[in-house]
N, C-alpha and C. Protein backbone atom coordinates (compact mmCIF):
# COMPACT_ATOMS: atom_id res chain seq x y z
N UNK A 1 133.56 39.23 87.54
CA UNK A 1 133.29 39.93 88.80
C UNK A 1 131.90 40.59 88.77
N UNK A 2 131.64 41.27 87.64
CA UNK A 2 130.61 41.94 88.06
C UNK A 2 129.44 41.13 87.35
N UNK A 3 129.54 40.07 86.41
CA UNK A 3 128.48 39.08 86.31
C UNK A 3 128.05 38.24 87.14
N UNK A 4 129.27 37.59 88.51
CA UNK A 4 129.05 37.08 89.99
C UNK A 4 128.12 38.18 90.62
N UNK A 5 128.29 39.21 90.57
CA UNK A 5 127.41 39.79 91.65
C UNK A 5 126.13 40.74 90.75
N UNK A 6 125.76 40.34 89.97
CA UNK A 6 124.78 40.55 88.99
C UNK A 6 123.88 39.46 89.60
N UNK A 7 124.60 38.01 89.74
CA UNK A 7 123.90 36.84 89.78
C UNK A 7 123.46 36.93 91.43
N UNK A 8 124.45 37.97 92.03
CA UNK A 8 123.85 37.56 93.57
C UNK A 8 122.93 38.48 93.95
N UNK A 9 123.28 39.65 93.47
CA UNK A 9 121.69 40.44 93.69
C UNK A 9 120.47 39.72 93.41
N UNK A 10 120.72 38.98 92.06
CA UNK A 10 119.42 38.70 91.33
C UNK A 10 118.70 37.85 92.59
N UNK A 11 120.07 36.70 92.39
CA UNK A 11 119.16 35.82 93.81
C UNK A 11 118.85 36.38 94.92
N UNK A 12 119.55 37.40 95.82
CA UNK A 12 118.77 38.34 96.30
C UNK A 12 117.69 38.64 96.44
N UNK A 13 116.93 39.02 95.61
CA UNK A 13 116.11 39.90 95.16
C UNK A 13 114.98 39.06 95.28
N UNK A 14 115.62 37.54 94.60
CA UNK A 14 114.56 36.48 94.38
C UNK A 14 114.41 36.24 95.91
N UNK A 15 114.90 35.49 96.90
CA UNK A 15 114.41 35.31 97.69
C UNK A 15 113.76 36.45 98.40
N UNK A 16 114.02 37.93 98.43
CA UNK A 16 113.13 38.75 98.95
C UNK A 16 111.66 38.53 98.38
N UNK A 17 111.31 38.35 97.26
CA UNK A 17 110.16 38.40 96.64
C UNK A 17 109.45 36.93 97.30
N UNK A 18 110.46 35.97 97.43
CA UNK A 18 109.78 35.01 97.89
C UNK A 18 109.11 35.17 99.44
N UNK A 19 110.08 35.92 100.13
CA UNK A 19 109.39 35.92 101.62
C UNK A 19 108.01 36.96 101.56
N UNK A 20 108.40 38.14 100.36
CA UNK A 20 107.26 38.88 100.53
C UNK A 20 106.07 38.05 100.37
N UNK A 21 106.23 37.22 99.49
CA UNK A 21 105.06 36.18 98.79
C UNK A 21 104.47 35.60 99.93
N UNK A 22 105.46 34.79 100.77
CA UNK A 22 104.84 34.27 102.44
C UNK A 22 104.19 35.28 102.97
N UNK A 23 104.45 36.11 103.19
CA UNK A 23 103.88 37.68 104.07
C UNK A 23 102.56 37.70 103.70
N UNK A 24 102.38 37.62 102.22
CA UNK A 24 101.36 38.03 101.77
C UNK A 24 100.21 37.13 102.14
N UNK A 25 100.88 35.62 101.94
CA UNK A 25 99.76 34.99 102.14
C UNK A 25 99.53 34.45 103.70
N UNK A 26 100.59 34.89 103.93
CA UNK A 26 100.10 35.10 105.80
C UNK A 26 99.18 35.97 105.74
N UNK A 27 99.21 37.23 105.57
CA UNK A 27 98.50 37.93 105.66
C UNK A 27 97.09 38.07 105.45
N UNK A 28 97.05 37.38 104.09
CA UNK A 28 95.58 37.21 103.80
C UNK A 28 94.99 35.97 104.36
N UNK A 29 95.50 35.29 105.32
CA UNK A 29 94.93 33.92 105.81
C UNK A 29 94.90 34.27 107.62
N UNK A 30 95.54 35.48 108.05
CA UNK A 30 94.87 35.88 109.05
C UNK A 30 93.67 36.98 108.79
N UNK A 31 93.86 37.79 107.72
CA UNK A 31 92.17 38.51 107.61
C UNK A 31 91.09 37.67 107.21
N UNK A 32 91.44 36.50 106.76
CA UNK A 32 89.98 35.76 106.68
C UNK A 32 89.88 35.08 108.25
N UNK A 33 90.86 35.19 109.03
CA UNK A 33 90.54 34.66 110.16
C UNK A 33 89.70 35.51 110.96
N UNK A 34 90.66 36.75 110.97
CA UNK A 34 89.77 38.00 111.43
C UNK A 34 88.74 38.06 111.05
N UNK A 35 88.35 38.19 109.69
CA UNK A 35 86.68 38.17 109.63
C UNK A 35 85.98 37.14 110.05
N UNK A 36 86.32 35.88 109.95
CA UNK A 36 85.12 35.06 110.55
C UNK A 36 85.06 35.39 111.58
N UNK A 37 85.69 35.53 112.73
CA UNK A 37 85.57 36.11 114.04
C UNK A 37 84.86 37.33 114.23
N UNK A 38 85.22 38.24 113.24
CA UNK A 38 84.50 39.50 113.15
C UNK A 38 82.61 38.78 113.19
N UNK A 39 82.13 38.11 111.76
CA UNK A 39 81.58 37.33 111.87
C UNK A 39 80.76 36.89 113.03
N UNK A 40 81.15 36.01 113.27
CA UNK A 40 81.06 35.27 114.29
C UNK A 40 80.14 35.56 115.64
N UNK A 41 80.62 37.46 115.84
CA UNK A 41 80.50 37.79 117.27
C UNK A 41 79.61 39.02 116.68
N UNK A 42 78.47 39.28 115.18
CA UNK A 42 77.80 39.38 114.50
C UNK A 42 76.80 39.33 114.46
C-alpha cells in the first residue's frame, strides 16, 4: 500500500517536472521572440 503510492507520487511529481520543463522552454522561446521584436523596432 504505501510502496503503490510512494510510486504514484513519484510519478506525480515526475510528470510535474516534466510540464514545468515545457513552461520553461516555452518561456524562453517567447523572450527570444520578444527581443527580436524588441530589436527590431530599435
Amino acid at each position: 500500500m504505501l510502496k503503490e503510492r510512494s510510486q504514484q507520487l513519484l510519478s506525480e511529481v515526475g510528470e510535474n517536472i516534466d510540464y514545468m520543463r515545457s513552461d520553461v522552454r516555452n518561456l524562453s522561446r517567447y523572450i527570444a521572440e520578444l527581443e527580436a521584436l524588441v530589436e527590431a523596432y530599435l
